[in-house]
PDB file of N, CA and C in Angstrom:
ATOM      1  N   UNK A   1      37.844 -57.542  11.134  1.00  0.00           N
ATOM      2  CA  UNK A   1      38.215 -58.006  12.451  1.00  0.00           C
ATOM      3  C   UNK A   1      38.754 -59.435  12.341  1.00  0.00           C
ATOM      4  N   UNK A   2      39.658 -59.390  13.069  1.00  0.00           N
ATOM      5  CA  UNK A   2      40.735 -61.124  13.114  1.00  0.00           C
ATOM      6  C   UNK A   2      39.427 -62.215  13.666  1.00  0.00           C
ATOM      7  N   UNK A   3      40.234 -62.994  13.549  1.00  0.00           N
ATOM      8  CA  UNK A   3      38.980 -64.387  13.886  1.00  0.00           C
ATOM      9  C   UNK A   3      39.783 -64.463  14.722  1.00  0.00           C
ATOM     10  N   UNK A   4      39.822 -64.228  15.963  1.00  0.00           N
ATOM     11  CA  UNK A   4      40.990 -64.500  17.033  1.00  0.00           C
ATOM     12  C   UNK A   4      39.742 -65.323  18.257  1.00  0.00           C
ATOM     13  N   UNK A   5      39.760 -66.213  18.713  1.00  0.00           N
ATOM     14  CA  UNK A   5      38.922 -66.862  19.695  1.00  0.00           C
ATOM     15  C   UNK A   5      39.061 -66.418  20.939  1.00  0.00           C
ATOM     16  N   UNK A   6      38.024 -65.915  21.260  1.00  0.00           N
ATOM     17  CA  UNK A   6      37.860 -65.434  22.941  1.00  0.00           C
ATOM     18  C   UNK A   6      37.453 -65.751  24.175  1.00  0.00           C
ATOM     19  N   UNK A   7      37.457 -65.982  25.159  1.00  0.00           N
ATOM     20  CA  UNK A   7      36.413 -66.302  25.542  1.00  0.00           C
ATOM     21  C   UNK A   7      35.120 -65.618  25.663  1.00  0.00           C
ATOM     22  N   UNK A   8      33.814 -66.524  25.788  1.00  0.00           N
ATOM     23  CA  UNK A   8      32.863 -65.227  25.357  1.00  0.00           C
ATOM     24  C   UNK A   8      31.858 -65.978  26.753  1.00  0.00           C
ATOM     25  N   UNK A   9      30.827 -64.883  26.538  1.00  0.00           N
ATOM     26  CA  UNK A   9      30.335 -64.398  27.794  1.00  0.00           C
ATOM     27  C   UNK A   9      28.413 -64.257  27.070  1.00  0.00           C
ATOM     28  N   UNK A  10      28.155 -65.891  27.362  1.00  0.00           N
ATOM     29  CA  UNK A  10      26.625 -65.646  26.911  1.00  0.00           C
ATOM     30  C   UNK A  10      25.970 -64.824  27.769  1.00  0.00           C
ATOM     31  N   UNK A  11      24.916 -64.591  26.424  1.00  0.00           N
ATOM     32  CA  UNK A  11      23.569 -63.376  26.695  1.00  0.00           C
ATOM     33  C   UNK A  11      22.227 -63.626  26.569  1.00  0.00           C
ATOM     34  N   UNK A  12      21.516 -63.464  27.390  1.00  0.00           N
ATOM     35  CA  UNK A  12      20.239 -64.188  26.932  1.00  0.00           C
ATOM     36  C   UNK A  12      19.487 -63.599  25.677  1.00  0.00           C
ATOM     37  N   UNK A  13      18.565 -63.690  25.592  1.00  0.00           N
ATOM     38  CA  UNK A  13      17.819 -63.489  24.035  1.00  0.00           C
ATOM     39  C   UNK A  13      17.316 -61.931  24.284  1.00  0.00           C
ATOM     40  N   UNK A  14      17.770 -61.542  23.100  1.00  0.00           N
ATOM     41  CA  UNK A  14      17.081 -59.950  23.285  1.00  0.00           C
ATOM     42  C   UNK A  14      16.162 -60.046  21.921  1.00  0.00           C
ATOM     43  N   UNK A  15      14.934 -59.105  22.266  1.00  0.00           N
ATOM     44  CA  UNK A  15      14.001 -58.815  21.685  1.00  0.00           C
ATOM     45  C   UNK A  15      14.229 -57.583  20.356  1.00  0.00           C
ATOM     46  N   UNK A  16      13.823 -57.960  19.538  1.00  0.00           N
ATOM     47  CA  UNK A  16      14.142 -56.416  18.462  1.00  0.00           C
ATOM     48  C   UNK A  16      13.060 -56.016  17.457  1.00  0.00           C
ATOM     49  N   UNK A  17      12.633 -55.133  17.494  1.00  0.00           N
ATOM     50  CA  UNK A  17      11.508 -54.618  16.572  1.00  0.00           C
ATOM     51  C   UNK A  17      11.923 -54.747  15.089  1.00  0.00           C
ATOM     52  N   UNK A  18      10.664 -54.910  14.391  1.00  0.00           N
ATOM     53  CA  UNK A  18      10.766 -55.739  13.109  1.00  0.00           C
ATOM     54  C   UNK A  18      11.846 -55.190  12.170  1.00  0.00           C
ATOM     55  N   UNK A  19      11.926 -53.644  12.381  1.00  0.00           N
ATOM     56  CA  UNK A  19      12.737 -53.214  11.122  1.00  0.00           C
ATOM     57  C   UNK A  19      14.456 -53.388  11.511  1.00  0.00           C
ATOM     58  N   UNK A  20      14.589 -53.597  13.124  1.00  0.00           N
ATOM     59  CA  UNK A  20      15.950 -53.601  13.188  1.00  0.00           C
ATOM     60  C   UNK A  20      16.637 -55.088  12.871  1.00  0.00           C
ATOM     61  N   UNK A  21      15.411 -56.136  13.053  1.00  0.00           N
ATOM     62  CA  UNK A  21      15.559 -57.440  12.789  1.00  0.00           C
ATOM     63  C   UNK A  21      15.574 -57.574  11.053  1.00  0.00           C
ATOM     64  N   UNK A  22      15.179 -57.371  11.028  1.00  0.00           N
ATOM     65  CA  UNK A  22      15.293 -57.095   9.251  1.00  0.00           C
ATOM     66  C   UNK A  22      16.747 -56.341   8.755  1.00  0.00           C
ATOM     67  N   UNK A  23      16.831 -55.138   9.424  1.00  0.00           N
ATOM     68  CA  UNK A  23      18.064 -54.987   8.956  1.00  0.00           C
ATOM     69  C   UNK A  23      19.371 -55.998   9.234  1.00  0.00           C
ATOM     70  N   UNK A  24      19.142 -56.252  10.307  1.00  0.00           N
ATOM     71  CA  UNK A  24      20.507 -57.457  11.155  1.00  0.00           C
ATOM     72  C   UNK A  24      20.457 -58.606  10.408  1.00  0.00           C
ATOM     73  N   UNK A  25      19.559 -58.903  10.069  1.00  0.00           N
ATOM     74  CA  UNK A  25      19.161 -60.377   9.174  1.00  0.00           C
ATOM     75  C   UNK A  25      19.867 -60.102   7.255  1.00  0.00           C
ATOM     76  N   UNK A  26      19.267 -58.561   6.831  1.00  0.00           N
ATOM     77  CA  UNK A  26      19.773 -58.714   5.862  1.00  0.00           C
ATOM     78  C   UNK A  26      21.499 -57.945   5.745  1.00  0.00           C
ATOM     79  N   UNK A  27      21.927 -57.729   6.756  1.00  0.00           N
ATOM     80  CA  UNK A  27      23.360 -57.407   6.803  1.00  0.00           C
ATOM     81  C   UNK A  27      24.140 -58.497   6.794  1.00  0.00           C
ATOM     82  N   UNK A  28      23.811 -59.801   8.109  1.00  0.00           N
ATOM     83  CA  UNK A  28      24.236 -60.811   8.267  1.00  0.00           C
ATOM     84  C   UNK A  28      24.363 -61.511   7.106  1.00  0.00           C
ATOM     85  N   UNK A  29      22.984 -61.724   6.206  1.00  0.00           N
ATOM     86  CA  UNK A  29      23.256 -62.021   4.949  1.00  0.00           C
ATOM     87  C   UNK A  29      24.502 -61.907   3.939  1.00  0.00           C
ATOM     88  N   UNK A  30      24.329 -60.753   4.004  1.00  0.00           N
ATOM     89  CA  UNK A  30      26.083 -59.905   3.015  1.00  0.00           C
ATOM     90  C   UNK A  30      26.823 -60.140   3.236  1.00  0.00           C
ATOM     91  N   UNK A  31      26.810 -60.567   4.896  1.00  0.00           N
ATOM     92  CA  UNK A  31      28.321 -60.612   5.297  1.00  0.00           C
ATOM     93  C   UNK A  31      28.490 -62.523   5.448  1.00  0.00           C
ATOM     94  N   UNK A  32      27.483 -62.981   5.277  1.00  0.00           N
ATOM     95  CA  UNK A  32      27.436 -64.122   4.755  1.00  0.00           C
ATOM     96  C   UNK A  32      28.028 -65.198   6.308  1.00  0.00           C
ATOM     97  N   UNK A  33      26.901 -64.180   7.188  1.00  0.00           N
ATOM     98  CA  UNK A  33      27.155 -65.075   8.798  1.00  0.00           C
ATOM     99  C   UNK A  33      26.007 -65.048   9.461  1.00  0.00           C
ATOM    100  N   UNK A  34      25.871 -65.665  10.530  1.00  0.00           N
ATOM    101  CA  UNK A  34      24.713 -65.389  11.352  1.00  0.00           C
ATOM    102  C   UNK A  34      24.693 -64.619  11.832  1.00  0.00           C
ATOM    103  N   UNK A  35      22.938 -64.089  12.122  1.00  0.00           N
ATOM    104  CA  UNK A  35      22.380 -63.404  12.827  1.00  0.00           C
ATOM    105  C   UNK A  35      22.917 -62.910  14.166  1.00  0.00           C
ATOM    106  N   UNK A  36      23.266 -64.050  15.080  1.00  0.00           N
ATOM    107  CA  UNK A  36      24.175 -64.030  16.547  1.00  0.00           C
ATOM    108  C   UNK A  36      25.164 -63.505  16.102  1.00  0.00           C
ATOM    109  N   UNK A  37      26.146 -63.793  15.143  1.00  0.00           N
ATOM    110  CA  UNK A  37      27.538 -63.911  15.040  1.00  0.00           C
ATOM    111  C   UNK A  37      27.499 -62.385  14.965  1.00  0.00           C
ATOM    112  N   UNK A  38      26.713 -61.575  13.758  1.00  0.00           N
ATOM    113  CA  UNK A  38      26.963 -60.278  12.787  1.00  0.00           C
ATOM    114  C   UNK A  38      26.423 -59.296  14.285  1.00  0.00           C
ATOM    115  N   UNK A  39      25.489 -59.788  14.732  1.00  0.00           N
ATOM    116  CA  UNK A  39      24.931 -58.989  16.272  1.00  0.00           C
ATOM    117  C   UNK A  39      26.347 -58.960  17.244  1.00  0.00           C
ATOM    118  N   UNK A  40      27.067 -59.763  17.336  1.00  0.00           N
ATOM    119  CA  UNK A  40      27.856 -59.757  18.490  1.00  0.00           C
ATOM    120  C   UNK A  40      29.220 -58.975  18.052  1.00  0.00           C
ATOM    121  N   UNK A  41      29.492 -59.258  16.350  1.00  0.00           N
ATOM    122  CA  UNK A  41      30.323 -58.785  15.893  1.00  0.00           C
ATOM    123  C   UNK A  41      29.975 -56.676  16.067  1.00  0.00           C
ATOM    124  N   UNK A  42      28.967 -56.735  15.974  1.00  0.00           N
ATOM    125  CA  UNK A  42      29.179 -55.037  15.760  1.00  0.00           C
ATOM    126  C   UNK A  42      28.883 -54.881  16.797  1.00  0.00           C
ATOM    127  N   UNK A  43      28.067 -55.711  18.158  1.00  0.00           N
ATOM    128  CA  UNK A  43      28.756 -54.975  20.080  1.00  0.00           C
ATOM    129  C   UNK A  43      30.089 -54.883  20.067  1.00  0.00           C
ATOM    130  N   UNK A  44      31.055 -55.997  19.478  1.00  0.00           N
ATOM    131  CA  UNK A  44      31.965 -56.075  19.942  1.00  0.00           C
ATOM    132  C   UNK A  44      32.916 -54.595  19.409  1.00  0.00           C
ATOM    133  N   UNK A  45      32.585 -54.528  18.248  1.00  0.00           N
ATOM    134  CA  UNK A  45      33.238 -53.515  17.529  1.00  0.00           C
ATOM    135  C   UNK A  45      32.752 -51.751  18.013  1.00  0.00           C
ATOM    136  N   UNK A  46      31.433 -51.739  18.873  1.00  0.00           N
ATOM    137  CA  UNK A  46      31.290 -50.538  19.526  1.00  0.00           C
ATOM    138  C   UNK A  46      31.161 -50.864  20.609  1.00  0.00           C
ATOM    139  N   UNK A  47      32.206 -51.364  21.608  1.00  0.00           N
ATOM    140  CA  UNK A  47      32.767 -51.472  22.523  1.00  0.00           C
ATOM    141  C   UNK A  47      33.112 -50.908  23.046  1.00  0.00           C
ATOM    142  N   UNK A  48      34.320 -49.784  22.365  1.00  0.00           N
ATOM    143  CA  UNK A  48      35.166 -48.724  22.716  1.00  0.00           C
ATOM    144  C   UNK A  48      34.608 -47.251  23.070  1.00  0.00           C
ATOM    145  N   UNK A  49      33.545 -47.117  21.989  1.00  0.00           N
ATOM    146  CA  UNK A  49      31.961 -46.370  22.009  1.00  0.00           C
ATOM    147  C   UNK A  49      31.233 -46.411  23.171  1.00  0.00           C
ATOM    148  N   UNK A  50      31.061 -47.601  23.372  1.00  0.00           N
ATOM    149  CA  UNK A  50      29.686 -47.566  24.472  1.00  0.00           C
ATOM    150  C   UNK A  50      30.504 -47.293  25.880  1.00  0.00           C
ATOM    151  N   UNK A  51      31.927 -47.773  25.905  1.00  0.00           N
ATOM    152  CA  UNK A  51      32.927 -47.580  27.145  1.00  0.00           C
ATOM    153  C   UNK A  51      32.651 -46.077  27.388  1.00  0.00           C
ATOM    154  N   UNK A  52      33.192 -45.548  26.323  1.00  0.00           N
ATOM    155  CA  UNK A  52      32.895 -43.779  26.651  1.00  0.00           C
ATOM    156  C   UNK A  52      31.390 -43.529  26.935  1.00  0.00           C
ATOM    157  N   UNK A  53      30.657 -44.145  26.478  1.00  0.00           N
ATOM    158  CA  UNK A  53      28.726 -43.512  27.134  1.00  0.00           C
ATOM    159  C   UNK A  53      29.245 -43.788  28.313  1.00  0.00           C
ATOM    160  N   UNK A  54      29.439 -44.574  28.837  1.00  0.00           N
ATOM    161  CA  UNK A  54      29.306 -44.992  30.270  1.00  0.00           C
ATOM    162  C   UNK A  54      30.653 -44.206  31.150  1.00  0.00           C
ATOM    163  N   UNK A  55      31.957 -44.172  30.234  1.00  0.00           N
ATOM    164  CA  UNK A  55      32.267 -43.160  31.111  1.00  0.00           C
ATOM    165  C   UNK A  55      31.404 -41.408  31.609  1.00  0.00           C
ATOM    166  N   UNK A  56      30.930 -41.257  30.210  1.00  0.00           N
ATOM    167  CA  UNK A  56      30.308 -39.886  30.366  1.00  0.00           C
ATOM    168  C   UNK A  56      29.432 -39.799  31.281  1.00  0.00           C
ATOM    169  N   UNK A  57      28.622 -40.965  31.676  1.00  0.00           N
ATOM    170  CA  UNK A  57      27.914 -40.970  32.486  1.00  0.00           C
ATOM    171  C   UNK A  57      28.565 -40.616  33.860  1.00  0.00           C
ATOM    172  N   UNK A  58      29.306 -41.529  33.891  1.00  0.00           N
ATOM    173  CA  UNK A  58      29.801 -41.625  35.612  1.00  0.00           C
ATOM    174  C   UNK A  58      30.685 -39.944  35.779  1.00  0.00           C
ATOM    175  N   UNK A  59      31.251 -39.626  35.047  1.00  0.00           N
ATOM    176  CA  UNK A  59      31.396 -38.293  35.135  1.00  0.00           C
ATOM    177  C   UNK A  59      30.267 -37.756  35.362  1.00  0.00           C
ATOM    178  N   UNK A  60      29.491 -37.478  34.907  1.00  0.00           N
ATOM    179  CA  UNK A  60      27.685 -36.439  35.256  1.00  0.00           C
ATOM    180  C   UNK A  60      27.964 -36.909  36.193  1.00  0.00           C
ATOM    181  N   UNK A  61      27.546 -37.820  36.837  1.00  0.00           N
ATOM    182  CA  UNK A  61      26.999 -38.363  38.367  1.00  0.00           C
ATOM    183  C   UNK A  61      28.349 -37.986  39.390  1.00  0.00           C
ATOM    184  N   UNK A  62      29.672 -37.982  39.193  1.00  0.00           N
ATOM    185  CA  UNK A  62      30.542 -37.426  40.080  1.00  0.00           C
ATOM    186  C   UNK A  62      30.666 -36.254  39.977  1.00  0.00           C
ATOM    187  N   UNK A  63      29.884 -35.191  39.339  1.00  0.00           N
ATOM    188  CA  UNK A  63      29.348 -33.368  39.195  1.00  0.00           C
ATOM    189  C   UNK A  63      29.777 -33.533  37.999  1.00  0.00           C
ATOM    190  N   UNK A  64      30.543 -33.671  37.076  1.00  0.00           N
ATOM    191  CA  UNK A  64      30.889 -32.415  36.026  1.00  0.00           C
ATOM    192  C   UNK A  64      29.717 -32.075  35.152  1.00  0.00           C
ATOM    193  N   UNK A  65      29.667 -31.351  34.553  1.00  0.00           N
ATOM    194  CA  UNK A  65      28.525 -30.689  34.193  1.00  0.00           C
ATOM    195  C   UNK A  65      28.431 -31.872  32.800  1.00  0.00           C
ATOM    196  N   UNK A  66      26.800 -31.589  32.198  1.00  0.00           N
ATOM    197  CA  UNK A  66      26.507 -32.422  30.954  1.00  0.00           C
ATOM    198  C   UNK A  66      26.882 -31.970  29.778  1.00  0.00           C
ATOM    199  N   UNK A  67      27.541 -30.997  29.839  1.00  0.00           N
ATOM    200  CA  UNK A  67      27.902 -30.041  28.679  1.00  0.00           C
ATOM    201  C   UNK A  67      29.706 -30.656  28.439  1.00  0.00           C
ATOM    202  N   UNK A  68      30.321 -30.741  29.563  1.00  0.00           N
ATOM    203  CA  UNK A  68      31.970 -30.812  29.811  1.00  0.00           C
ATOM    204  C   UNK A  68      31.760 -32.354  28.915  1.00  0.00           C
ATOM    205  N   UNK A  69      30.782 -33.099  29.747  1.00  0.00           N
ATOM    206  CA  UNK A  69      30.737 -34.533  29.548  1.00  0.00           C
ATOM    207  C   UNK A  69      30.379 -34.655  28.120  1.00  0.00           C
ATOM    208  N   UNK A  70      29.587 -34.352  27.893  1.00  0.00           N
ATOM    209  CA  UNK A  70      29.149 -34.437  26.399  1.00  0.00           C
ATOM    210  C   UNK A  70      30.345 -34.298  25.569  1.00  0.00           C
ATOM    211  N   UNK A  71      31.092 -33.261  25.579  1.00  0.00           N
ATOM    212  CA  UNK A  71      32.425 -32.514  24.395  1.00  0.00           C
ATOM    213  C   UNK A  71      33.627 -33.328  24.794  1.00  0.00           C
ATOM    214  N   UNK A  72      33.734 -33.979  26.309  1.00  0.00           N
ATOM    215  CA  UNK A  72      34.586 -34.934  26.182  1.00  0.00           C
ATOM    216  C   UNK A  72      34.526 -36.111  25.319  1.00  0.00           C
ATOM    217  N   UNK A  73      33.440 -36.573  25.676  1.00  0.00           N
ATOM    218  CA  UNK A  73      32.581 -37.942  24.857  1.00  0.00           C
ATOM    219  C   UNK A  73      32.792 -37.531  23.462  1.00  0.00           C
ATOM    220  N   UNK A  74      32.125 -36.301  23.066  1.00  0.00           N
ATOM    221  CA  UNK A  74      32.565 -36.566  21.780  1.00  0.00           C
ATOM    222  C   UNK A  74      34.138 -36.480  20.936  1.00  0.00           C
ATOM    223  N   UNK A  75      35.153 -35.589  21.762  1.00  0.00           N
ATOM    224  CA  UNK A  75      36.431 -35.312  21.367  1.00  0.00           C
ATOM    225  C   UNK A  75      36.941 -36.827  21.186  1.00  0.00           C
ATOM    226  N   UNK A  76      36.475 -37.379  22.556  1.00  0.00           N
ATOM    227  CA  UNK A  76      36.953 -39.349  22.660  1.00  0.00           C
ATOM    228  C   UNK A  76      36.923 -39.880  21.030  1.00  0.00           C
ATOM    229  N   UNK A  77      35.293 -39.746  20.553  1.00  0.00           N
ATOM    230  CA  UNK A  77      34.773 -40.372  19.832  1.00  0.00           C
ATOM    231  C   UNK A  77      35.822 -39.793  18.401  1.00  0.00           C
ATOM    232  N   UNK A  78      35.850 -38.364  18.295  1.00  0.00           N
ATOM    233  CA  UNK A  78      36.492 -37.974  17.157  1.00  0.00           C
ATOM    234  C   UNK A  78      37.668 -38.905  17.242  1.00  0.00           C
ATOM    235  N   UNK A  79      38.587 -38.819  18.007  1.00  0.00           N
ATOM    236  CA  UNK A  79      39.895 -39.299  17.683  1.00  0.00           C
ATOM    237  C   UNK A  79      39.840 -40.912  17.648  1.00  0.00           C
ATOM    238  N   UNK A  80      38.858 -41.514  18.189  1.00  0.00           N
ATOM    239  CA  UNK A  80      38.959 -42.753  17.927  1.00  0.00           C
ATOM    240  C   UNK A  80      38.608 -43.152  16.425  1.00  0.00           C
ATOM    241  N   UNK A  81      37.305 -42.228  16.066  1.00  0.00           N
ATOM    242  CA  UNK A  81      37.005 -42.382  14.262  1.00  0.00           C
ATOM    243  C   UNK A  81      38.665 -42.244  13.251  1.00  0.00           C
ATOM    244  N   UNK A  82      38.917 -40.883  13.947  1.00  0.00           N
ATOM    245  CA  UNK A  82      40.195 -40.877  13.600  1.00  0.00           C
ATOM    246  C   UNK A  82      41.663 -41.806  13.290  1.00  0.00           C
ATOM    247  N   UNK A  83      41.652 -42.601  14.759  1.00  0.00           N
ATOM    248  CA  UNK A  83      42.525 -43.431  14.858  1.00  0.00           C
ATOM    249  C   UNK A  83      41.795 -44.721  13.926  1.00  0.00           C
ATOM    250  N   UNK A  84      40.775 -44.927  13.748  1.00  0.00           N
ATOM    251  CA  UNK A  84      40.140 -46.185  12.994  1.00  0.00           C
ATOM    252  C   UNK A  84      40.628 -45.693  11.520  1.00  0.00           C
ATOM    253  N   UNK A  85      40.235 -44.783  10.996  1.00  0.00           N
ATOM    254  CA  UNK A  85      40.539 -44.666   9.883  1.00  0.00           C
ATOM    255  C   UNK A  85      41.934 -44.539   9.545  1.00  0.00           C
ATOM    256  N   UNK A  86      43.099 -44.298  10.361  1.00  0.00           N
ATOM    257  CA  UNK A  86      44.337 -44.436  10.047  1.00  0.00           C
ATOM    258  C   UNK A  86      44.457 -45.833   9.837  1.00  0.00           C
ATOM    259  N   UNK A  87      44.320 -46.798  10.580  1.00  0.00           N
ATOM    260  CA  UNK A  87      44.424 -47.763  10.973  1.00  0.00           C
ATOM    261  C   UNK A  87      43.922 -48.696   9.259  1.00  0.00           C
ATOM    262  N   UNK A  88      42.877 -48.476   8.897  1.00  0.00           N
ATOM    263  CA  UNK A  88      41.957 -48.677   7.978  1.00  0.00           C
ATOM    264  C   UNK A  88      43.289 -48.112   6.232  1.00  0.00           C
ATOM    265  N   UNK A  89      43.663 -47.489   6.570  1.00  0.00           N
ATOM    266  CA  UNK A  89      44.524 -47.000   5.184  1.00  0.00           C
ATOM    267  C   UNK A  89      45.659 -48.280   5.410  1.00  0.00           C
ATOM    268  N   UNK A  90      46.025 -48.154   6.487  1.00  0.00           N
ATOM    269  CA  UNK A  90      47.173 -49.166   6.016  1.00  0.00           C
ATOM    270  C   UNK A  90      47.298 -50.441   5.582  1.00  0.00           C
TER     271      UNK A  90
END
């Protein structure tokens, strides 16, 4: 991901059970950034992801069934893996 400056949109402190803090801590490590930074970096990067949970949702709640919603959500998700990995070869 570009280092492109955004404006950003503080969050207050979230709580995380030991093993996920451990993992975030020793990823951040590797990637040789902070804790905040490597946390915000992979919301930011399932962004596009969590957009579709929340569309799927609001579909259920305007009727369509959880089944329609679900296979949409995931068709979304295929082609976006899809489109990432094209993206990723070049």
């Amino acid at each position: 991901m570009a280092d492109i400056e955004r404006p950003r949109n503080k969050v207050q402190n979230i709580y995380l059970n030991e093993e996920t803090h451990a993992t975030l801590k020793a990823l951040a490590k590797h990637k040789e950034m902070t804790i905040q930074k490597t946390a915000a970096e992979l919301l930011e990067e399932m962004q596009p992801v969590m957009q579709e949970i929340v569309n799927a949702f609001e579909s259920i709640k305007r009727g369509k069934s959880t089944q329609d919603a679900l296979q949409a959500f995931m068709a979304k998700s295929l082609h976006m893996t899809a489109d990432s990995l094209e993206k990723d070869e070049k």
